[in-house]
C-alpha atoms as a PDB file:
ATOM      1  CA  UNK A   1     -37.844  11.353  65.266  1.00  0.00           C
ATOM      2  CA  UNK A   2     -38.498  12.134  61.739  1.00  0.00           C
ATOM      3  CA  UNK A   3     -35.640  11.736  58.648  1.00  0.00           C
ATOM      4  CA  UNK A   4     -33.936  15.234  58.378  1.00  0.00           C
ATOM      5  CA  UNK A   5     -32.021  16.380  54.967  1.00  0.00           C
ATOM      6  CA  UNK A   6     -29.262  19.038  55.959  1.00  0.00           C
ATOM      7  CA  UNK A   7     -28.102  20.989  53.089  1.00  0.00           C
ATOM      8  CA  UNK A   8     -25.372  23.510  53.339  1.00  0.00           C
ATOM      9  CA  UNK A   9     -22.206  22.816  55.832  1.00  0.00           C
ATOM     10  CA  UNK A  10     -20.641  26.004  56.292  1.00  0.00           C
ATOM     11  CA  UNK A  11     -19.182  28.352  59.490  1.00  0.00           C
ATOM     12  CA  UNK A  12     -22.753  27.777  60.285  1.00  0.00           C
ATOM     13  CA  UNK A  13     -24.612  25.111  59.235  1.00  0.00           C
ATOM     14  CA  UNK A  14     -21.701  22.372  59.768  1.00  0.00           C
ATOM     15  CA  UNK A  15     -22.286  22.781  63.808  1.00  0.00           C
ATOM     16  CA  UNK A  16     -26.074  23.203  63.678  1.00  0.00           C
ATOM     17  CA  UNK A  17     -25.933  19.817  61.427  1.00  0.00           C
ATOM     18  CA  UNK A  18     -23.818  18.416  64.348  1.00  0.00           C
ATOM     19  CA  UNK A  19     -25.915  19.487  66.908  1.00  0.00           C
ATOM     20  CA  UNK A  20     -28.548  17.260  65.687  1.00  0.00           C
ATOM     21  CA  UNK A  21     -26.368  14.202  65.348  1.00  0.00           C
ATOM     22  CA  UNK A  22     -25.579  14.623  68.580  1.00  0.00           C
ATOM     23  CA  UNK A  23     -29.148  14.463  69.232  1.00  0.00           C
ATOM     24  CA  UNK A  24     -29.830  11.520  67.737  1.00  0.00           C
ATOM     25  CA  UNK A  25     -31.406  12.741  64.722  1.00  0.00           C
ATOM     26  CA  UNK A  26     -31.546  10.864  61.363  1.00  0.00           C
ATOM     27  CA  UNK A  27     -29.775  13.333  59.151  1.00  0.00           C
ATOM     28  CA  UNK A  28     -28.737  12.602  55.499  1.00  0.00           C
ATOM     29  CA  UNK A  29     -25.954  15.679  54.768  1.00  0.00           C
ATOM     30  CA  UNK A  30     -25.316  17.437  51.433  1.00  0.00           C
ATOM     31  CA  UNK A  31     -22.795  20.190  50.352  1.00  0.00           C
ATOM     32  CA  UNK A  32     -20.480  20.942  47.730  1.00  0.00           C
ATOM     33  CA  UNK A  33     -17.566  21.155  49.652  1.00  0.00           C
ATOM     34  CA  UNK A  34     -16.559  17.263  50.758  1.00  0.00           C
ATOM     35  CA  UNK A  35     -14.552  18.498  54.000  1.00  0.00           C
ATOM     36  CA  UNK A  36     -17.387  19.366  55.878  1.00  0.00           C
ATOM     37  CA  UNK A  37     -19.449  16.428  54.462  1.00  0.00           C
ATOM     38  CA  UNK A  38     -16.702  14.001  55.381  1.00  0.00           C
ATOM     39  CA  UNK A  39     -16.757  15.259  59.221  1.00  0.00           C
ATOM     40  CA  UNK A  40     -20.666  14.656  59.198  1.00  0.00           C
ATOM     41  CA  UNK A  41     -20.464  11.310  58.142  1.00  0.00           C
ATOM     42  CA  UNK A  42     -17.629  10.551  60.559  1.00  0.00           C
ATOM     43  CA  UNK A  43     -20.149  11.596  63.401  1.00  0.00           C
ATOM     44  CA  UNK A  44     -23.157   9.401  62.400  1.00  0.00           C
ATOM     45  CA  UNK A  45     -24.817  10.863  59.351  1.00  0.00           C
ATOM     46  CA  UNK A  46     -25.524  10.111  55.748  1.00  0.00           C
ATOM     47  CA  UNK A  47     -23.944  11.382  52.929  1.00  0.00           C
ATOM     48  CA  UNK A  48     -26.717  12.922  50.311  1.00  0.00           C
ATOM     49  CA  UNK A  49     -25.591  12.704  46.432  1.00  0.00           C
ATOM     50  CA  UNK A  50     -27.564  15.633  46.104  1.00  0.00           C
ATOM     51  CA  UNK A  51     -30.163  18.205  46.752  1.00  0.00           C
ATOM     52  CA  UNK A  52     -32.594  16.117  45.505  1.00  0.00           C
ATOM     53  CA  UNK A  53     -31.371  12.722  47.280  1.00  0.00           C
ATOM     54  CA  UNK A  54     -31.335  14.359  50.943  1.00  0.00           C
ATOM     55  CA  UNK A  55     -35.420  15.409  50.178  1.00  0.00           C
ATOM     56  CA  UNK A  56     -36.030  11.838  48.710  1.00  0.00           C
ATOM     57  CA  UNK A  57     -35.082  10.318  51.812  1.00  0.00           C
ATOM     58  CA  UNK A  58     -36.357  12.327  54.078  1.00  0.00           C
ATOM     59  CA  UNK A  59     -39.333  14.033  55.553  1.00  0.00           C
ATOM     60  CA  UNK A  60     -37.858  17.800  56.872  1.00  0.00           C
ATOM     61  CA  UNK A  61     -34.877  19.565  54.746  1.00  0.00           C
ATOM     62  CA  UNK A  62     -32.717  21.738  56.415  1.00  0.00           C
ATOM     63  CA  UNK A  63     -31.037  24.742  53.698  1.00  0.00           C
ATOM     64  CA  UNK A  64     -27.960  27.018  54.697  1.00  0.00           C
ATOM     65  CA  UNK A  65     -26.915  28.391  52.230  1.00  0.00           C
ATOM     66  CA  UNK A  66     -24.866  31.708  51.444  1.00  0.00           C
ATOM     67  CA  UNK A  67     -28.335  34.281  49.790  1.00  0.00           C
ATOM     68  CA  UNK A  68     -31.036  33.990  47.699  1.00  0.00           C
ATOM     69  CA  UNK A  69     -29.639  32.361  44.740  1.00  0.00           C
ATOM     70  CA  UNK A  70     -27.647  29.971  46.155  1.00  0.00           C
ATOM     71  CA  UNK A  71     -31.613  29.049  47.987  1.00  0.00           C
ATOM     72  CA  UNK A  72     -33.217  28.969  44.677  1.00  0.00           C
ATOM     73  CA  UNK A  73     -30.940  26.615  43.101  1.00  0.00           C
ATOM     74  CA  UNK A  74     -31.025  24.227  45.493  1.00  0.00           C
ATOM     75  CA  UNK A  75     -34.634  24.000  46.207  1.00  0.00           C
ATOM     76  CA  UNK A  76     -35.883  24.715  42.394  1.00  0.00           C
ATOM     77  CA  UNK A  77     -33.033  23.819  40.226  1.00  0.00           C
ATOM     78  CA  UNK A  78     -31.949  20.221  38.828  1.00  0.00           C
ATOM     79  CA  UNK A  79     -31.595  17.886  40.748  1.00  0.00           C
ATOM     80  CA  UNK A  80     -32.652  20.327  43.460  1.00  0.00           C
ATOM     81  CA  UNK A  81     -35.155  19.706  46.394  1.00  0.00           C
ATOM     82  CA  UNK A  82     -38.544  20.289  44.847  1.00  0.00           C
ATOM     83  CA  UNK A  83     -37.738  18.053  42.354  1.00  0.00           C
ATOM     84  CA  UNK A  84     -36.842  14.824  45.415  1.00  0.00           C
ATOM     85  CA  UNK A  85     -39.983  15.961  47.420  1.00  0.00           C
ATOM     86  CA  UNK A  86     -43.443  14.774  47.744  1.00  0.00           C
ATOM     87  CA  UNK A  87     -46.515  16.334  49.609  1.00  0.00           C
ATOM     88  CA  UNK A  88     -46.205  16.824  53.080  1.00  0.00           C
ATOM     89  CA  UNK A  89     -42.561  17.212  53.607  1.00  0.00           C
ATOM     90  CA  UNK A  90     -41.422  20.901  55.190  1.00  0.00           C
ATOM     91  CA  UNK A  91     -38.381  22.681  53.722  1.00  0.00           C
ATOM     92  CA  UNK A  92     -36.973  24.751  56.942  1.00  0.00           C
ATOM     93  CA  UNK A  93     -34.944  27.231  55.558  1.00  0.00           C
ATOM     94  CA  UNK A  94     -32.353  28.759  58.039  1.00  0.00           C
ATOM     95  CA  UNK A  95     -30.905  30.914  55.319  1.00  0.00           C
ATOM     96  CA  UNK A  96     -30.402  35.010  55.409  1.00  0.00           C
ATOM     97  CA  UNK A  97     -31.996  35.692  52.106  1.00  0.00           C
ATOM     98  CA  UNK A  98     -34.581  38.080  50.748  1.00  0.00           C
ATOM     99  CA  UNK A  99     -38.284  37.782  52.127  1.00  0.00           C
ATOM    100  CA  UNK A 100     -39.856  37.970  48.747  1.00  0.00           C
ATOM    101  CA  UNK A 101     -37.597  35.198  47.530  1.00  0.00           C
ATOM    102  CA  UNK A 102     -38.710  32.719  50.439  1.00  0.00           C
ATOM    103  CA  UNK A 103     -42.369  33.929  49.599  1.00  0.00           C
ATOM    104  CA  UNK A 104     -41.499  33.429  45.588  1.00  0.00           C
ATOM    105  CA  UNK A 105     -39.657  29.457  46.804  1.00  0.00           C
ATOM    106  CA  UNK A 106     -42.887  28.741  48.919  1.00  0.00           C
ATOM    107  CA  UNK A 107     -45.287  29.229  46.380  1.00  0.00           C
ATOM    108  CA  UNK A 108     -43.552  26.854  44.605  1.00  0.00           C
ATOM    109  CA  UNK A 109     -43.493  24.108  46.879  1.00  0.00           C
ATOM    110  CA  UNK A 110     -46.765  24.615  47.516  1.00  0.00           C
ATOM    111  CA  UNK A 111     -48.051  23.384  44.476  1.00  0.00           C
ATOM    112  CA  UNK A 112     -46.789  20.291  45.503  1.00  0.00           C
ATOM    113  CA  UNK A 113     -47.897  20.170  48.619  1.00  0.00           C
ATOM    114  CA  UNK A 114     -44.920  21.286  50.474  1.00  0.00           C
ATOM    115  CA  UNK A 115     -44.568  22.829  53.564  1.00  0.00           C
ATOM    116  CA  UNK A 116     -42.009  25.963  53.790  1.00  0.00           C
ATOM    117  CA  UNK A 117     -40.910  27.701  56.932  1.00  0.00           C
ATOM    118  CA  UNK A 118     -38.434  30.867  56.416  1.00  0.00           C
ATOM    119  CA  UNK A 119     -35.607  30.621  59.702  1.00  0.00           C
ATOM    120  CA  UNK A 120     -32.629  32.593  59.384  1.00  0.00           C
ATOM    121  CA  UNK A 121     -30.713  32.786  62.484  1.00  0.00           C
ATOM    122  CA  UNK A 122     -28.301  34.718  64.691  1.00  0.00           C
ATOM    123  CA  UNK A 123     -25.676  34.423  66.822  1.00  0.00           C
ATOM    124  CA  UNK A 124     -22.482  33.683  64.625  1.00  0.00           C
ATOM    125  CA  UNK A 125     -20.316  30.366  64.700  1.00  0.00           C
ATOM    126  CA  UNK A 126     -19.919  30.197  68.548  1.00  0.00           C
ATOM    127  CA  UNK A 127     -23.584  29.980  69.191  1.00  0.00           C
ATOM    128  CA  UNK A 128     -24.363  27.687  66.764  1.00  0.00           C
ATOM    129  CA  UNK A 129     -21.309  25.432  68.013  1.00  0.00           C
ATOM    130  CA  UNK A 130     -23.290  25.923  71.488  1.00  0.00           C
ATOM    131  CA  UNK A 131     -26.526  25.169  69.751  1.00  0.00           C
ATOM    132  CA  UNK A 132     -27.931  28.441  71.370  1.00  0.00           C
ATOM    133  CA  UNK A 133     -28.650  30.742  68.184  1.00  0.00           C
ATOM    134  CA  UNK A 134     -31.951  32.837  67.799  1.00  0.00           C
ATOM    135  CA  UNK A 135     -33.857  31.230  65.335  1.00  0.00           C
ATOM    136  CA  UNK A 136     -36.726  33.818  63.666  1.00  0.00           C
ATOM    137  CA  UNK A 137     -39.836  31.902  62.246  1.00  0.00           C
ATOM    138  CA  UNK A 138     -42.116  33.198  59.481  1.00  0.00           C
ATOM    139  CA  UNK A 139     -44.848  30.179  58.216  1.00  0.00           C
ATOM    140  CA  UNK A 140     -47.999  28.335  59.522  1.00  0.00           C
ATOM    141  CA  UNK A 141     -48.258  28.069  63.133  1.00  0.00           C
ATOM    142  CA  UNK A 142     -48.679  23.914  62.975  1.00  0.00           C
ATOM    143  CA  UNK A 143     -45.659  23.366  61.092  1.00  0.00           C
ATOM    144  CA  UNK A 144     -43.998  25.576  63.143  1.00  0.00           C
ATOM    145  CA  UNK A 145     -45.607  23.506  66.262  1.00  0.00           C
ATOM    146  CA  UNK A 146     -44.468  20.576  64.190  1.00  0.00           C
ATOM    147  CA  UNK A 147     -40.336  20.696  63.563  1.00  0.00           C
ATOM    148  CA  UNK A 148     -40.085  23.595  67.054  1.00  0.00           C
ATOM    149  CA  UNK A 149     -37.981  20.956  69.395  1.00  0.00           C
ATOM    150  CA  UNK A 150     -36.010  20.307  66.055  1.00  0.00           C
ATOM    151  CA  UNK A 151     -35.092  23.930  66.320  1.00  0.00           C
ATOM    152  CA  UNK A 152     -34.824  24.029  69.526  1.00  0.00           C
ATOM    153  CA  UNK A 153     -31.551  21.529  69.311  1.00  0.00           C
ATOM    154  CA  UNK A 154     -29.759  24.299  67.158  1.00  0.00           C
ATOM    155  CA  UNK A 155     -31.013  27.194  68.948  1.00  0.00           C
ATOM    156  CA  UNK A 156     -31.362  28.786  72.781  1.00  0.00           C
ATOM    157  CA  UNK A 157     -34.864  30.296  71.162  1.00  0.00           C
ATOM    158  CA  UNK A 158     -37.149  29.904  67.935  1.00  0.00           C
ATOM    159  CA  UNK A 159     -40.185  32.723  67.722  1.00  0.00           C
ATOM    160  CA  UNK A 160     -42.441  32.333  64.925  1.00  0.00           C
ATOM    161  CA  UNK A 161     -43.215  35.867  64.177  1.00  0.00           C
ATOM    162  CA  UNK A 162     -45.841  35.926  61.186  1.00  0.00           C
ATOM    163  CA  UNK A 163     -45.917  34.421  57.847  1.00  0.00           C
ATOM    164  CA  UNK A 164     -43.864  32.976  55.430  1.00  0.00           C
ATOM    165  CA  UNK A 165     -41.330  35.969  54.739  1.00  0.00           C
ATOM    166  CA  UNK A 166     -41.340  37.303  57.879  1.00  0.00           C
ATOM    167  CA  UNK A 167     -38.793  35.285  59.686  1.00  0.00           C
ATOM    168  CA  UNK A 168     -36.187  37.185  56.878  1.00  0.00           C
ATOM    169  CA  UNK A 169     -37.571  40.577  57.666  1.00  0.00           C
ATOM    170  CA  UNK A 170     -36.801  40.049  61.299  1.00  0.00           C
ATOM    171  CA  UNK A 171     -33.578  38.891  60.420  1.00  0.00           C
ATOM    172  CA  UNK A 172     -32.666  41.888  58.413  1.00  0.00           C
ATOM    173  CA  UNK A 173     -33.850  44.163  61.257  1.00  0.00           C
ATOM    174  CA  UNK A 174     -31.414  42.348  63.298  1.00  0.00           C
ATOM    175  CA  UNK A 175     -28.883  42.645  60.962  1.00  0.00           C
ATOM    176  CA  UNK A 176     -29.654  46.670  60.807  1.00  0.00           C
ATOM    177  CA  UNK A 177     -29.040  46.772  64.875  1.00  0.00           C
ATOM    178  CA  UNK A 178     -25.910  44.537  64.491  1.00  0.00           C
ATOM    179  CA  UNK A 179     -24.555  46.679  61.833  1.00  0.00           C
ATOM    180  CA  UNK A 180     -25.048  49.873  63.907  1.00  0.00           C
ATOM    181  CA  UNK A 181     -23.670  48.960  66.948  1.00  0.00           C
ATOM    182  CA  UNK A 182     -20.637  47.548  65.554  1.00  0.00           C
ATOM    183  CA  UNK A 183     -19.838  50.653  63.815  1.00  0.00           C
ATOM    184  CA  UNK A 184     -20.811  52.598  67.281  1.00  0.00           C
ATOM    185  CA  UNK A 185     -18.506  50.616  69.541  1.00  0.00           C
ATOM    186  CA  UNK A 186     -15.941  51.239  66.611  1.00  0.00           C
ATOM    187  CA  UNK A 187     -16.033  55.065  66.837  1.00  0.00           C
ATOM    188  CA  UNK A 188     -16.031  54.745  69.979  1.00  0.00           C
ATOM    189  CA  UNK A 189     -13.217  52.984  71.251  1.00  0.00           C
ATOM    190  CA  UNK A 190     -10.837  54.203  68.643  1.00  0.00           C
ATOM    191  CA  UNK A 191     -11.837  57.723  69.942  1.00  0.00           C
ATOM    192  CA  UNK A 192     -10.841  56.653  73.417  1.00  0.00           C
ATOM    193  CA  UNK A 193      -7.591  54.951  72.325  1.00  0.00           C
ATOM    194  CA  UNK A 194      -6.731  58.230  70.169  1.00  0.00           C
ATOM    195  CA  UNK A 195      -7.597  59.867  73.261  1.00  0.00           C
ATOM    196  CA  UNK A 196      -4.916  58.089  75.430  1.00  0.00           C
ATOM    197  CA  UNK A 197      -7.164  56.072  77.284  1.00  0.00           C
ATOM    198  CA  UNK A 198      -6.994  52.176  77.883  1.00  0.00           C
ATOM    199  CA  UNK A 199      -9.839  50.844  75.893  1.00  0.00           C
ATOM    200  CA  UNK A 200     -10.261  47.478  77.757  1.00  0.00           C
ATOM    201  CA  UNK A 201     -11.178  49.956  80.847  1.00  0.00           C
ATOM    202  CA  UNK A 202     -13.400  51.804  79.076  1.00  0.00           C
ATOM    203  CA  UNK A 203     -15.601  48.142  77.833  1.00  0.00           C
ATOM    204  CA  UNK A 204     -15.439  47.572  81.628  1.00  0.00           C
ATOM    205  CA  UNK A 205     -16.443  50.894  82.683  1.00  0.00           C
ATOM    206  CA  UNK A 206     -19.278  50.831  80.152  1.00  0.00           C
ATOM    207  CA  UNK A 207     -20.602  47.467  79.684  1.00  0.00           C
ATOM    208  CA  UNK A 208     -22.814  47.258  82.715  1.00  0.00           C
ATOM    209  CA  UNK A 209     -24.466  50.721  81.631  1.00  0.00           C
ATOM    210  CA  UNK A 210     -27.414  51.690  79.053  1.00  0.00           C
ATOM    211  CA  UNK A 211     -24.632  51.403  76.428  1.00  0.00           C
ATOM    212  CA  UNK A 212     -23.493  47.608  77.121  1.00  0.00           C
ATOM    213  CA  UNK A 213     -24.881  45.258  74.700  1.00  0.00           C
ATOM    214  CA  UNK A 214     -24.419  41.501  73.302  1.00  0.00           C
ATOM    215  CA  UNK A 215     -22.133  43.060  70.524  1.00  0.00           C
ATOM    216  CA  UNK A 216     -19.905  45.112  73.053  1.00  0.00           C
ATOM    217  CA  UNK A 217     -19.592  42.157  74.632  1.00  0.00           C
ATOM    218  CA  UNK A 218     -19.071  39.993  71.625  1.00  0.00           C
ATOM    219  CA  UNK A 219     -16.878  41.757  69.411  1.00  0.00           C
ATOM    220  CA  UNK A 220     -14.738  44.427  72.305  1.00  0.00           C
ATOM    221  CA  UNK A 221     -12.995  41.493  73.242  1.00  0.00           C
ATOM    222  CA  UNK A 222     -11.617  40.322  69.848  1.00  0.00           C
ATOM    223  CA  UNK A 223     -11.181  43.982  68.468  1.00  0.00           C
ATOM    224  CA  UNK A 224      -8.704  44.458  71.666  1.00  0.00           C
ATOM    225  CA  UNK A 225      -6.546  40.997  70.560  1.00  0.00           C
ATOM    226  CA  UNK A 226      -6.636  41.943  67.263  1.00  0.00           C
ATOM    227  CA  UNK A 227      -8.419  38.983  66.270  1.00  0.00           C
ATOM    228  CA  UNK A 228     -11.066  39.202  63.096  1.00  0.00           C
ATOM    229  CA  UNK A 229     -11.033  35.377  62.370  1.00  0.00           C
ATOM    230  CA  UNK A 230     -14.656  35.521  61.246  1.00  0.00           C
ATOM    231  CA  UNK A 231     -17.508  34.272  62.711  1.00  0.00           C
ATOM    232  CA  UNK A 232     -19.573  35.706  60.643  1.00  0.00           C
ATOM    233  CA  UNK A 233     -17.601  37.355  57.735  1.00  0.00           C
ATOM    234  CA  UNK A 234     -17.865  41.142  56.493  1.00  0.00           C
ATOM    235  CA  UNK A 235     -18.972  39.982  52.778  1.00  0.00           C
ATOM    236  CA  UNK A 236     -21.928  37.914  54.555  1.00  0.00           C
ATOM    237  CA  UNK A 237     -23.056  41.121  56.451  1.00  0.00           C
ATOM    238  CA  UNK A 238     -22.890  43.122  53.393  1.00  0.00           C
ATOM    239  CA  UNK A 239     -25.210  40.486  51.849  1.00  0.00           C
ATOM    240  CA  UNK A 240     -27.271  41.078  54.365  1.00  0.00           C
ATOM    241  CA  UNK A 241     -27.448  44.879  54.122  1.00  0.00           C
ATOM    242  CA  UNK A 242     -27.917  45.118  50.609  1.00  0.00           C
ATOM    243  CA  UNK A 243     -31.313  42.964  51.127  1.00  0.00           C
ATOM    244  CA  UNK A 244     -32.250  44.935  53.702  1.00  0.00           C
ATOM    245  CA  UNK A 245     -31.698  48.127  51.588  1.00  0.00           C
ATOM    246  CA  UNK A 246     -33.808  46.350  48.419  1.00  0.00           C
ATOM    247  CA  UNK A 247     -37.003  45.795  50.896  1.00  0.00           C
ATOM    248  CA  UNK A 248     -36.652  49.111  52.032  1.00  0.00           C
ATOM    249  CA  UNK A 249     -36.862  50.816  49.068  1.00  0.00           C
ATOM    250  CA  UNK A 250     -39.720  48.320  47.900  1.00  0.00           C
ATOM    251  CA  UNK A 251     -41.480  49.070  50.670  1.00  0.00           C
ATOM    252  CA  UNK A 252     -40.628  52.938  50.785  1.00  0.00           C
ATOM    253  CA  UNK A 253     -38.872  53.264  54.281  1.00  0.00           C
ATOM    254  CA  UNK A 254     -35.281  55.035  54.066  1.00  0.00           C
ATOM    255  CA  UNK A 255     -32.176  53.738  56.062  1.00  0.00           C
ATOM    256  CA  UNK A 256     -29.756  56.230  56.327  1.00  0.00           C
ATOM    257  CA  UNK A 257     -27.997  54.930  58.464  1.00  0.00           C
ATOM    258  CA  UNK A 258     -27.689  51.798  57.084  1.00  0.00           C
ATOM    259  CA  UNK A 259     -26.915  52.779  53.990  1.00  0.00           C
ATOM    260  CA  UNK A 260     -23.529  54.783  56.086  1.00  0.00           C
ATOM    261  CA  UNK A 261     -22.383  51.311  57.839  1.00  0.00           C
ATOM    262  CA  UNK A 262     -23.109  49.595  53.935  1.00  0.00           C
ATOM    263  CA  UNK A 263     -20.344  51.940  52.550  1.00  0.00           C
ATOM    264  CA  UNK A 264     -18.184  51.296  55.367  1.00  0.00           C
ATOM    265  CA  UNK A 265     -18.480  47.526  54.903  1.00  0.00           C
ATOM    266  CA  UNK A 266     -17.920  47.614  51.018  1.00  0.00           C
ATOM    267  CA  UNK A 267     -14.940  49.711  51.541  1.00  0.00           C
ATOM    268  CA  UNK A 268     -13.222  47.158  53.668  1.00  0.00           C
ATOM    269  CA  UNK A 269     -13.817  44.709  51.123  1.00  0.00           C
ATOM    270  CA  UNK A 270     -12.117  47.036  48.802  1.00  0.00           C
ATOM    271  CA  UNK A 271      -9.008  46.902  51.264  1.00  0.00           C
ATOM    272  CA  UNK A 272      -9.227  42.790  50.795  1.00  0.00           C
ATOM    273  CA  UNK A 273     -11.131  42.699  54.311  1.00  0.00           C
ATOM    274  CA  UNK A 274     -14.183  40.948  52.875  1.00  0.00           C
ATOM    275  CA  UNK A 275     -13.266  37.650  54.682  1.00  0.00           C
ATOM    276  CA  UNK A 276     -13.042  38.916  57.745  1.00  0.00           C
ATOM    277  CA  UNK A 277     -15.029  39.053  60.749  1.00  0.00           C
ATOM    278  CA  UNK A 278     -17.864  42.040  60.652  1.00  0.00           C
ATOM    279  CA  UNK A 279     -16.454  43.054  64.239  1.00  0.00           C
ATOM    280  CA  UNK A 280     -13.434  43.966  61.962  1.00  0.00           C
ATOM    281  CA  UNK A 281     -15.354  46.991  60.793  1.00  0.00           C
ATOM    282  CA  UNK A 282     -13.143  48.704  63.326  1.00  0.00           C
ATOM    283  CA  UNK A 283     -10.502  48.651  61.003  1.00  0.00           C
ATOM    284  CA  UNK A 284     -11.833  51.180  58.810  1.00  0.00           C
ATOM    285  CA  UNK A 285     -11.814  53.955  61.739  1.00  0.00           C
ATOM    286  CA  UNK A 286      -8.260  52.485  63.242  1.00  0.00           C
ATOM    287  CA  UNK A 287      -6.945  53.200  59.313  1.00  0.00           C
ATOM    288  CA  UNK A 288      -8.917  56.674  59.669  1.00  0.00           C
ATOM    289  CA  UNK A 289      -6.999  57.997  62.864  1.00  0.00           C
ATOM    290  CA  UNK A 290      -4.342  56.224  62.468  1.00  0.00           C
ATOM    291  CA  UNK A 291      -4.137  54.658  65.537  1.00  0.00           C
ATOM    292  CA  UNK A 292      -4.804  50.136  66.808  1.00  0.00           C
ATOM    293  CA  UNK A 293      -7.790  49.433  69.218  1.00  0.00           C
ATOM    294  CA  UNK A 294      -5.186  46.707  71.180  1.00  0.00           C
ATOM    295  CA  UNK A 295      -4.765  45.470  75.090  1.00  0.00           C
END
């Protein structure tokens, strides 16, 4: 098994890192926060002084990390990865982030003979504590073939879909669907519960129909307890809205309804809801009609 570099411990990358412990991978750890670097050592890996110390002693590096800039920093900035790597070694980065950035952070590596694969993921904190995210590929097909049963350890699937780039455009297409159906099941059930019916009964009349999907299923269950601990948090989703709104209008392709569910989104973070779960996006419609989704 080749020496991994893991950089960035958060809600997600502090069980995907763990996943690979477990699997008896090498893995030298780095993050700003201690905590999560602490409970990584404490299972078998090495601590990484920085950026550039995890790609110095290793031969694959692992980034997830918050967006873009967060990406660029650690990869191109002092003391960053480029600056710890030498030809050959592949930078796998599982970040959300814009796909002209991971096009912009490849052609740097590759003048120095760096391998880059863009593989943002999805599936929120539970799946990657399962180790059964969707991981969505965009690079060369033989470094893909090359670091695949690596991914396979953090994810249930990894599909290289095109080139470098193009494992962030699938993401944000995800993100779009994600978005959407949140904010339908929202309107939804608070309609019923305004309506005086029992909302758990109407996820179990509906689920197994054309309407029941992974995010009914997901995020019903929580909205009815009340429970927005996040698992992936609003502000992250907005993140991830806003860069699928700046390709868009690169690219010329309006998304009106995205652009709805983005207001939505930035309006619970006006109401101090930013750190919440994005199946909390409910919240706005409860407040609306004045009325709790609850079992």
């Amino acid at each position: 098994m080749k020496k991994i570099g893991f950089i960035g411990l958060g809600i997600m990358g502090r069980p995907m890192a763990l996943n690979l412990v477990k699997a008896g991978y090498a893995l030298t750890v780095y993050d700003l926060n201690p905590d999560p670097v602490k409970a990584l050592v404490t299972a078998g890996a090495t601590e990484g002084k920085s950026c550039q110390d995890c790609a110095e002693r290793t031969e694959i590096v692992i980034t997830m990390l918050p967006n873009s800039p967060e990406v660029k920093v650690a990869v191109l900035g002092d003391k960053g990865v480029l600056v710890g790597a030498t030809s050959g070694m592949i930078l796998v980065d599982m970040s959300s982030i814009a796909p002209l950035a991971s096009q912009d952070i490849a052609a740097r590596l590759a003048e120095k003979g760096v391998e880059m694969l863009d593989a943002p993921v999805s599936g929120g904190e539970p799946k990657a504590v399962e180790g059964t995210v969707s991981i969505m590929v965009g690079g060369k097909q033989g470094i893909f073939d090359e670091v695949k049963d690596m991914l396979l350890v953090m994810g249930g699937s990894a599909v290289l879909v095109g080139a470098i780039g193009s494992g962030n455009t699938t993401k944000l297409a995800n993100q779009i669907i994600v978005a959407l159906n949140i904010a339908a099941m929202s309107e939804a059930m608070v309609l019923a519960t305004k309506a005086g019916v029992d909302a758990e009964k109407v996820y179990q009349a509906i689920r197994g129909g054309l309407a029941g999907s992974a995010v009914l299923d997901a995020k019903v269950p929580l909205a009815l307890k009340g429970n927005f601990k996040p698992g992936f948090r609003i502000e992250l989703h907005i993140k991830d809205l806003a860069n699928a709104l700046d390709t868009a209008h690169e690219i010329g392709v309006p998304l009106p309804l995205t652009s709805s569910v983005m207001e939505i989104m930035q309006a619970l973070k006006v109401d101090g809801k930013a750190g919440d779960d994005h199946g909390g996006l409910i919240q706005y419609y409860e407040k609306l009609a004045q009325v709790e989704v609850r079992s």
